[in-house]
PDB file of N, CA and C in Angstrom:
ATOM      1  N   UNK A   1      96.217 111.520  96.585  1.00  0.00           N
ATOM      2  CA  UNK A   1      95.854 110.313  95.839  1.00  0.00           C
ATOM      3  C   UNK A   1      97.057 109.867  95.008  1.00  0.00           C
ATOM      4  N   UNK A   2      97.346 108.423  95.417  1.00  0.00           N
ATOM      5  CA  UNK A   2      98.246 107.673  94.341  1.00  0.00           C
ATOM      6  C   UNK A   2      98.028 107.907  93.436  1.00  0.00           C
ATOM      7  N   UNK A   3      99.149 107.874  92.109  1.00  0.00           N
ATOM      8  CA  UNK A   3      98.515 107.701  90.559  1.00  0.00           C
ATOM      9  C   UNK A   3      99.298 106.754  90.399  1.00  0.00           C
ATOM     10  N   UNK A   4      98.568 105.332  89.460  1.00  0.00           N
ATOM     11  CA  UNK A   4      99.788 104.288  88.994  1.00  0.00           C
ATOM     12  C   UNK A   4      99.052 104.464  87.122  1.00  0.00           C
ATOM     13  N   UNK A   5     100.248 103.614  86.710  1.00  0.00           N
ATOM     14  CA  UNK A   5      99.748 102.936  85.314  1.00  0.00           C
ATOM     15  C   UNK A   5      99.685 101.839  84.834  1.00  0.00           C
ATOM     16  N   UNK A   6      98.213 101.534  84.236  1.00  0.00           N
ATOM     17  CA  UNK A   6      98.669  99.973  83.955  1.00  0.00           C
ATOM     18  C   UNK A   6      98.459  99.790  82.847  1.00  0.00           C
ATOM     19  N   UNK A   7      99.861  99.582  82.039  1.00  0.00           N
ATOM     20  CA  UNK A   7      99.974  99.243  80.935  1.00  0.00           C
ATOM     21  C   UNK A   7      98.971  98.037  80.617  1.00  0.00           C
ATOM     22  N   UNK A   8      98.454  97.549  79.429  1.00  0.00           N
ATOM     23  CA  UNK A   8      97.355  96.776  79.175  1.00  0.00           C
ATOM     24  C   UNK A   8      96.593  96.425  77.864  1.00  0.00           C
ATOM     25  N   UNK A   9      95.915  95.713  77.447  1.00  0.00           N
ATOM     26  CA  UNK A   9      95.121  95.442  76.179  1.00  0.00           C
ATOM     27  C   UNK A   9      93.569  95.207  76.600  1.00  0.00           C
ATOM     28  N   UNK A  10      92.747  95.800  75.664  1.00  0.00           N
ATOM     29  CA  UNK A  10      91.419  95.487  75.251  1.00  0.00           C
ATOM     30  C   UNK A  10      91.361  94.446  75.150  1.00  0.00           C
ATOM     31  N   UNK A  11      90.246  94.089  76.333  1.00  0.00           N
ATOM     32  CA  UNK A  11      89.829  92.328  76.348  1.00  0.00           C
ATOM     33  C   UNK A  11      90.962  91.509  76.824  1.00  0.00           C
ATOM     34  N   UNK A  12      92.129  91.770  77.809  1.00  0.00           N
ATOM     35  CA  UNK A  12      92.710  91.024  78.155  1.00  0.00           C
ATOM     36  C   UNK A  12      92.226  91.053  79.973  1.00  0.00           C
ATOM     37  N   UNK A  13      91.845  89.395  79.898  1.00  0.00           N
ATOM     38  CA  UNK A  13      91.403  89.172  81.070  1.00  0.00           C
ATOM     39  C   UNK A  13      92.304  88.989  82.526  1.00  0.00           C
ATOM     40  N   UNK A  14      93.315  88.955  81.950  1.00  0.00           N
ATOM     41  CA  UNK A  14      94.495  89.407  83.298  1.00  0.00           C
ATOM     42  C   UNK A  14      95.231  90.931  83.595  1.00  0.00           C
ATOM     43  N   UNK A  15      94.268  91.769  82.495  1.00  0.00           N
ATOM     44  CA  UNK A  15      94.519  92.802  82.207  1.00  0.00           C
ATOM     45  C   UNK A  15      93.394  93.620  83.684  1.00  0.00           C
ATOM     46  N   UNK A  16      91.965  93.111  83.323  1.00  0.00           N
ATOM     47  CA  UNK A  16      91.233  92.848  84.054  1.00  0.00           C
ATOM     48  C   UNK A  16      90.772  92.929  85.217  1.00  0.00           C
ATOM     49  N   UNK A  17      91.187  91.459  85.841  1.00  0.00           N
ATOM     50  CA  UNK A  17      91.852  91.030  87.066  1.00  0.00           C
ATOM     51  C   UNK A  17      92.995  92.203  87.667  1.00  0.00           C
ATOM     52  N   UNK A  18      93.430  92.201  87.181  1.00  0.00           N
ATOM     53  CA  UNK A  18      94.720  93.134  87.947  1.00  0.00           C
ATOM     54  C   UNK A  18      93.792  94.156  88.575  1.00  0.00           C
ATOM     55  N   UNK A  19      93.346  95.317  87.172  1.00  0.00           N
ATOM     56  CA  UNK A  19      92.341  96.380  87.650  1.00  0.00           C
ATOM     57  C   UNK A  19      91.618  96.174  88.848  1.00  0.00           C
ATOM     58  N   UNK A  20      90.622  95.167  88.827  1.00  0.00           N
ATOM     59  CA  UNK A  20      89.916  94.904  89.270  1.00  0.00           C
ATOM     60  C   UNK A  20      90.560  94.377  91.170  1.00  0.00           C
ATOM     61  N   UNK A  21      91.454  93.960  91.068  1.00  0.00           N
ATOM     62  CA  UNK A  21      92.308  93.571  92.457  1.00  0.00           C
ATOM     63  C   UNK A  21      92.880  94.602  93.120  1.00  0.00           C
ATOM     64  N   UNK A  22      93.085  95.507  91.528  1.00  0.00           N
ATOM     65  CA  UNK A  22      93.527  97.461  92.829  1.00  0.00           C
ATOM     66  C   UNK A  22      92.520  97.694  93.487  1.00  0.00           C
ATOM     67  N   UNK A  23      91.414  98.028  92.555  1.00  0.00           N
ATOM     68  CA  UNK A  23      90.577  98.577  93.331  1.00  0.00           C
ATOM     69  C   UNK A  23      89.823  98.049  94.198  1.00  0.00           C
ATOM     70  N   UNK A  24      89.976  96.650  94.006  1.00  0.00           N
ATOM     71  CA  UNK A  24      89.348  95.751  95.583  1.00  0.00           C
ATOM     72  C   UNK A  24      89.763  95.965  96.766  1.00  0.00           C
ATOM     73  N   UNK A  25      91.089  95.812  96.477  1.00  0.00           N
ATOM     74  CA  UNK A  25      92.304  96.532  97.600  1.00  0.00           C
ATOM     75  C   UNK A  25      92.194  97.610  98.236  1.00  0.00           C
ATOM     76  N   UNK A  26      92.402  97.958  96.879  1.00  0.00           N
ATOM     77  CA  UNK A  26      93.021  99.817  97.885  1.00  0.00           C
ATOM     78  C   UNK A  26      91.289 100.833  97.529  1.00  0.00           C
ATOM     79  N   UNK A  27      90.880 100.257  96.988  1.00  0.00           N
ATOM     80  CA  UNK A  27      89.435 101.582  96.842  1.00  0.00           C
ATOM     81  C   UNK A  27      89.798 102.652  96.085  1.00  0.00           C
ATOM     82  N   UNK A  28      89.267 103.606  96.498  1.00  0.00           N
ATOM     83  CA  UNK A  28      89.810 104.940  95.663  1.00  0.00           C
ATOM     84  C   UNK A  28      91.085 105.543  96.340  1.00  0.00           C
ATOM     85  N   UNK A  29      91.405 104.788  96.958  1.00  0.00           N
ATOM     86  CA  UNK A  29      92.762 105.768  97.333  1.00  0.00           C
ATOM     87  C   UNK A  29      93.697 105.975  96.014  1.00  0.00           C
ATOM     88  N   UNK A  30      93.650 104.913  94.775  1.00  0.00           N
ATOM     89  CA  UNK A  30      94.853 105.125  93.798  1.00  0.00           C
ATOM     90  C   UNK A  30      94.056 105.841  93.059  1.00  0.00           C
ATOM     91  N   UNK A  31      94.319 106.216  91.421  1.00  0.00           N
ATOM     92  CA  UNK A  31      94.198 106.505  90.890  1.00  0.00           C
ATOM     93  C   UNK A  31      94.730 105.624  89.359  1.00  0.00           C
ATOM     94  N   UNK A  32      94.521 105.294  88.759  1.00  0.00           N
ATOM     95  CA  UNK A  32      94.831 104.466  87.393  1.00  0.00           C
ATOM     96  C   UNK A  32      94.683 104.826  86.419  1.00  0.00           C
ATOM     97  N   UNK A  33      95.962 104.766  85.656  1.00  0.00           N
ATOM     98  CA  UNK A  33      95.906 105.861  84.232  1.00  0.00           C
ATOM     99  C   UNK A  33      95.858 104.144  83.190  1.00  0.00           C
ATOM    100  N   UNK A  34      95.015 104.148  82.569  1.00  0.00           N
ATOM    101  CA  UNK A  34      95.036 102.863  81.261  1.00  0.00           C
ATOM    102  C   UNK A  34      95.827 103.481  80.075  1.00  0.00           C
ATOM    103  N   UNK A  35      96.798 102.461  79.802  1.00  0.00           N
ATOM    104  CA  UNK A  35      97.545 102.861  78.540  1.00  0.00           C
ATOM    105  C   UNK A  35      97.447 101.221  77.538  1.00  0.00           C
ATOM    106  N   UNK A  36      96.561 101.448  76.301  1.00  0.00           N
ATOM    107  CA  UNK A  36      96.823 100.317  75.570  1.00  0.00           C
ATOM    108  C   UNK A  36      97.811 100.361  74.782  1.00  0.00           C
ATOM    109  N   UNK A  37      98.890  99.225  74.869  1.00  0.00           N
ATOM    110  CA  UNK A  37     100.488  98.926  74.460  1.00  0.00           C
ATOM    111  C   UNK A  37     100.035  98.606  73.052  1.00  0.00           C
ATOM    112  N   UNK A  38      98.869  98.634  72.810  1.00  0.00           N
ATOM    113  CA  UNK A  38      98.546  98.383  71.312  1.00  0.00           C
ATOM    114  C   UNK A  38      98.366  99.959  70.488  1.00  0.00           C
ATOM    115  N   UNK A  39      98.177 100.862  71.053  1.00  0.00           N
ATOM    116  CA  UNK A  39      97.873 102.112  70.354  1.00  0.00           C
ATOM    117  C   UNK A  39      99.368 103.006  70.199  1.00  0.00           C
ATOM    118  N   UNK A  40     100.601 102.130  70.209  1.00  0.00           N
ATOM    119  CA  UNK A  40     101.951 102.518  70.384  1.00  0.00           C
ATOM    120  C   UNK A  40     102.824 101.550  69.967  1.00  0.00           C
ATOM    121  N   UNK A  41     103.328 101.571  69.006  1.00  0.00           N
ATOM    122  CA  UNK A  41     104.225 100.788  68.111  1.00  0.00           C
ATOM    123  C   UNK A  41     105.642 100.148  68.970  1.00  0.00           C
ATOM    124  N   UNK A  42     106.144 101.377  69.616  1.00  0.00           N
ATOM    125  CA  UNK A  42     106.843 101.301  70.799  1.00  0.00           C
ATOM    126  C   UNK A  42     106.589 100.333  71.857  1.00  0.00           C
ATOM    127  N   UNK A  43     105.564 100.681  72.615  1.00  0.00           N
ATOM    128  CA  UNK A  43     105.353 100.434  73.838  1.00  0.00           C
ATOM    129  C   UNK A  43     105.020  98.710  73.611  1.00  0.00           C
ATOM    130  N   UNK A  44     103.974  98.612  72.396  1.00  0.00           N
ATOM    131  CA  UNK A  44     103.992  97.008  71.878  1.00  0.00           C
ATOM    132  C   UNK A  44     105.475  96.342  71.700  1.00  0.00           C
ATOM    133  N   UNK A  45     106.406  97.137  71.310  1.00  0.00           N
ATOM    134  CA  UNK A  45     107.382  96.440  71.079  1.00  0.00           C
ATOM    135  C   UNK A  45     108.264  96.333  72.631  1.00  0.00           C
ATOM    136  N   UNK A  46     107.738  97.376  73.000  1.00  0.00           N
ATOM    137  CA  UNK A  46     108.418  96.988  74.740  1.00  0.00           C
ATOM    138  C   UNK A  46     108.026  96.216  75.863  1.00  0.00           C
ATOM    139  N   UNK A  47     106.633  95.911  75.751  1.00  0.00           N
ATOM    140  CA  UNK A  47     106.136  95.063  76.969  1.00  0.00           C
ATOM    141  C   UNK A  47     105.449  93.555  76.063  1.00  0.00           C
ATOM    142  N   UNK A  48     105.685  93.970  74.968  1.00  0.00           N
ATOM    143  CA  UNK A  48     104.894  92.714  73.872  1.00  0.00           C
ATOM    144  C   UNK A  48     103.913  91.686  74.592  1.00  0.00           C
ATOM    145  N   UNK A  49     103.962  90.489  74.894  1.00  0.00           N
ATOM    146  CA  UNK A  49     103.044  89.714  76.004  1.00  0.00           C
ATOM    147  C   UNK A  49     103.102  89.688  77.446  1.00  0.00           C
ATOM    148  N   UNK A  50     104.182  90.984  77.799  1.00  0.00           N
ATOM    149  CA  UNK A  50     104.262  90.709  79.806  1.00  0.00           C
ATOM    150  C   UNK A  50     103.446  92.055  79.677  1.00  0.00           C
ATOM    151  N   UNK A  51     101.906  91.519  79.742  1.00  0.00           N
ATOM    152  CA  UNK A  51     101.008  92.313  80.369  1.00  0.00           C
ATOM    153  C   UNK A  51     100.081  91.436  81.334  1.00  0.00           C
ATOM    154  N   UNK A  52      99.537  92.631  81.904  1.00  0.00           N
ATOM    155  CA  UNK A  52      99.355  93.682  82.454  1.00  0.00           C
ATOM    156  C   UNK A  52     100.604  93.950  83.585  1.00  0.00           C
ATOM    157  N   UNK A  53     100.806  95.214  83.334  1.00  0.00           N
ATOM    158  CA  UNK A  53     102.221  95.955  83.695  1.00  0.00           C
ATOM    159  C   UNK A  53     101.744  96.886  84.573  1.00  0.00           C
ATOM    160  N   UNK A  54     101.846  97.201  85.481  1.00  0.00           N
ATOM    161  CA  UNK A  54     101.382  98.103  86.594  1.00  0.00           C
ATOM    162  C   UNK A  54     103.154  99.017  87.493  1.00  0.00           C
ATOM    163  N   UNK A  55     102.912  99.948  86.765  1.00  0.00           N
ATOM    164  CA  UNK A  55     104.114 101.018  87.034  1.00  0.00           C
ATOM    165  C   UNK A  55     103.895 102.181  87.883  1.00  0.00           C
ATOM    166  N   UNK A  56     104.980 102.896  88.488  1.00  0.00           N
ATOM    167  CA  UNK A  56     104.577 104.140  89.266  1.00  0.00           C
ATOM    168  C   UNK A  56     105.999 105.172  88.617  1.00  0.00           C
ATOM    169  N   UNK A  57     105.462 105.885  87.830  1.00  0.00           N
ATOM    170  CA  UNK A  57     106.691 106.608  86.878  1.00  0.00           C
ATOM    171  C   UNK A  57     107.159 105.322  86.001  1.00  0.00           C
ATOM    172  N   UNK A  58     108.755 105.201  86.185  1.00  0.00           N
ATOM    173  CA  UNK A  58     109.515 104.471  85.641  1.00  0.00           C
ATOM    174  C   UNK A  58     109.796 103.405  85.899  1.00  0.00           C
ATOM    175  N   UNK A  59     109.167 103.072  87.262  1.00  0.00           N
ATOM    176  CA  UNK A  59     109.267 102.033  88.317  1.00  0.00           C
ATOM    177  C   UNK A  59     108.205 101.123  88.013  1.00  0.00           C
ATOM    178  N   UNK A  60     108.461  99.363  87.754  1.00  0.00           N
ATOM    179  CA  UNK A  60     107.660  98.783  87.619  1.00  0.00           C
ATOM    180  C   UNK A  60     107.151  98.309  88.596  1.00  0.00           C
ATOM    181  N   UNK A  61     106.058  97.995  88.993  1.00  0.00           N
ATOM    182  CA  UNK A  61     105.770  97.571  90.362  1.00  0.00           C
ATOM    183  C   UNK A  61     105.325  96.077  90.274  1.00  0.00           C
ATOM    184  N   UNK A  62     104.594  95.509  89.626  1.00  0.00           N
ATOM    185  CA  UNK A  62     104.184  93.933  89.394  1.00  0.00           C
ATOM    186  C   UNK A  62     103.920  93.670  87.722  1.00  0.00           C
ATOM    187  N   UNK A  63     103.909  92.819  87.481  1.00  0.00           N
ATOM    188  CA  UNK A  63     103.705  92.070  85.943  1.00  0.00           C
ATOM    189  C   UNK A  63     102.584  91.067  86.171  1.00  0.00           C
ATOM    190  N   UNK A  64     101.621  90.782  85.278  1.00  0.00           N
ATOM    191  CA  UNK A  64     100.784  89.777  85.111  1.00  0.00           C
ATOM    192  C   UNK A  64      99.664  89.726  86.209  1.00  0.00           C
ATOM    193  N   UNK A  65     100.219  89.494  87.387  1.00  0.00           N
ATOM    194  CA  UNK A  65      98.838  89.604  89.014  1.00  0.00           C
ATOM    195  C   UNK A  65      99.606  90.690  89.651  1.00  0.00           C
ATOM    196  N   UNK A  66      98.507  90.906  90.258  1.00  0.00           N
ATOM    197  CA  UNK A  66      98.617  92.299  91.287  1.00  0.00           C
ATOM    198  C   UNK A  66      99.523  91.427  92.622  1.00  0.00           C
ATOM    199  N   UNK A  67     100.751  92.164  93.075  1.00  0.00           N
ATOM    200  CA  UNK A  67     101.451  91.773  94.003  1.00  0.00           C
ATOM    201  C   UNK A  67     101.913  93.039  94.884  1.00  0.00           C
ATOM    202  N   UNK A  68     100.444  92.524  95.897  1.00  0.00           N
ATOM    203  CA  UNK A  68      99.854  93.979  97.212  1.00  0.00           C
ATOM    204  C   UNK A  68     101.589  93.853  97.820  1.00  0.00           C
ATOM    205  N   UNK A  69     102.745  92.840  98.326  1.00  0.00           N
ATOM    206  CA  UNK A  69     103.927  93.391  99.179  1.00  0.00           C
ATOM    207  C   UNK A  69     104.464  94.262  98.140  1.00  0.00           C
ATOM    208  N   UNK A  70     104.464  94.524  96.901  1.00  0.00           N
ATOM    209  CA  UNK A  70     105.316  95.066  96.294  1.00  0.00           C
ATOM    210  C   UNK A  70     105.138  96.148  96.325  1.00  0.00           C
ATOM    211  N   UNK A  71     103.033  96.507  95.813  1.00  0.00           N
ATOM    212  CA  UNK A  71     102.582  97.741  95.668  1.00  0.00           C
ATOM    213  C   UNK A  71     102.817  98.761  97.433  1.00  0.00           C
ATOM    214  N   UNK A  72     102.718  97.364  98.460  1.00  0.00           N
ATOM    215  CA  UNK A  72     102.627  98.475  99.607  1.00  0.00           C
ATOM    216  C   UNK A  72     104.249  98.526  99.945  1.00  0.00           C
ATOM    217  N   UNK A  73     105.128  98.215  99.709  1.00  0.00           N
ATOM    218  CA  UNK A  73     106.732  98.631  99.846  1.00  0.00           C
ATOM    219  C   UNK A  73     106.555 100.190  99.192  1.00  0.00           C
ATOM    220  N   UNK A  74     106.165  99.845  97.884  1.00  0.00           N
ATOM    221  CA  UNK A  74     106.099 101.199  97.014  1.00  0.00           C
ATOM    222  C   UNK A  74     105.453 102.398  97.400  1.00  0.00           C
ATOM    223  N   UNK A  75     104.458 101.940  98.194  1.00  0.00           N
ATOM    224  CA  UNK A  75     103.580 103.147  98.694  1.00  0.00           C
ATOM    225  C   UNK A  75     103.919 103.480 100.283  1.00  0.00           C
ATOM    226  N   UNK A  76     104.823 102.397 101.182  1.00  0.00           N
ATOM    227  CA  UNK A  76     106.007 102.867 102.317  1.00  0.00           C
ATOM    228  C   UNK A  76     107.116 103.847 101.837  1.00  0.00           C
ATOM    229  N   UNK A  77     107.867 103.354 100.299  1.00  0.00           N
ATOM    230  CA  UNK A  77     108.855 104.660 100.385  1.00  0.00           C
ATOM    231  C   UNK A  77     108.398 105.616  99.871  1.00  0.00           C
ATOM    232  N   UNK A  78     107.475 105.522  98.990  1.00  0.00           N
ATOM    233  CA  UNK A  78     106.325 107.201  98.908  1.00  0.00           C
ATOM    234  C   UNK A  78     106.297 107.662  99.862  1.00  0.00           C
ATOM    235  N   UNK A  79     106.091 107.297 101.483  1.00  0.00           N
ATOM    236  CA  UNK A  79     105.674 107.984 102.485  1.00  0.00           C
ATOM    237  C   UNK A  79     106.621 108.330 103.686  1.00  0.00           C
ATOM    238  N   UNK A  80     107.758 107.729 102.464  1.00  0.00           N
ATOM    239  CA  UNK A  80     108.427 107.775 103.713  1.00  0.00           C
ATOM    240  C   UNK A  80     109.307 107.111 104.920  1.00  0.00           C
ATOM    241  N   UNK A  81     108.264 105.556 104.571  1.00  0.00           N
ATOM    242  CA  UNK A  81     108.574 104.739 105.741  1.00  0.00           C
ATOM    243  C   UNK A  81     109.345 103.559 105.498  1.00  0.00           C
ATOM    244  N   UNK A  82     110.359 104.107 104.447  1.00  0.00           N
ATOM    245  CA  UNK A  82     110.825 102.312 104.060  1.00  0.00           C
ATOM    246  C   UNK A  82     112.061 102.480 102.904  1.00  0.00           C
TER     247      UNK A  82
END
C-alpha cells in the first residue's frame, strides 16, 4: 500500500475535494496521512495558502486539485516503470 500526505486545513473545501478525488480514483490502494499546516507554526509558514498539498516523502506531487498524470508518473517510478 501507497502512503501519501496531504498537507491541509479544517473545513477547507479544496482540501476536501482533493481527498475525496484519491480515493475516488485509486480506492484503498493509497493510504493518506492528514497533516493540518495549522497545528505547526512552520509548516503554516511553509505552504501558507497553496493548499491542499499532496506529497510522497519530500516529493510534492500536486497543489490545489488532484493531478492523476502526476500521481500515476509517481507511482510508475515507485514501481519501477518510468
Amino acid at each position: 500500500m501507497t502512503s501519501l500526505t496531504l498537507y491541509h486545513r479544517p473545513a477547507c473545501h479544496l482540501c476536501e475535494q482533493m481527498l475525496a478525488s484519491i480515493y475516488g480514483t485509486y480506492g484503498d490502494e493509497i493510504q493518506v496521512a492528514l497533516v493540518n499546516v495549522d497545528t505547526d507554526p512552520k509548516l503554516k509558514a511553509r505552504f501558507g495558502n497553496r493548499i491542499p498539498v499532496l506529497t510522497a516523502g519530500d516529493q510534492v506531487i500536486c497543489e490545489v486539485t488532484l493531478d492523476v498524470p502526476a500521481l500515476d508518473a509517481y507511482f510508475h517510478r515507485l514501481a519501477g516503470m518510468g
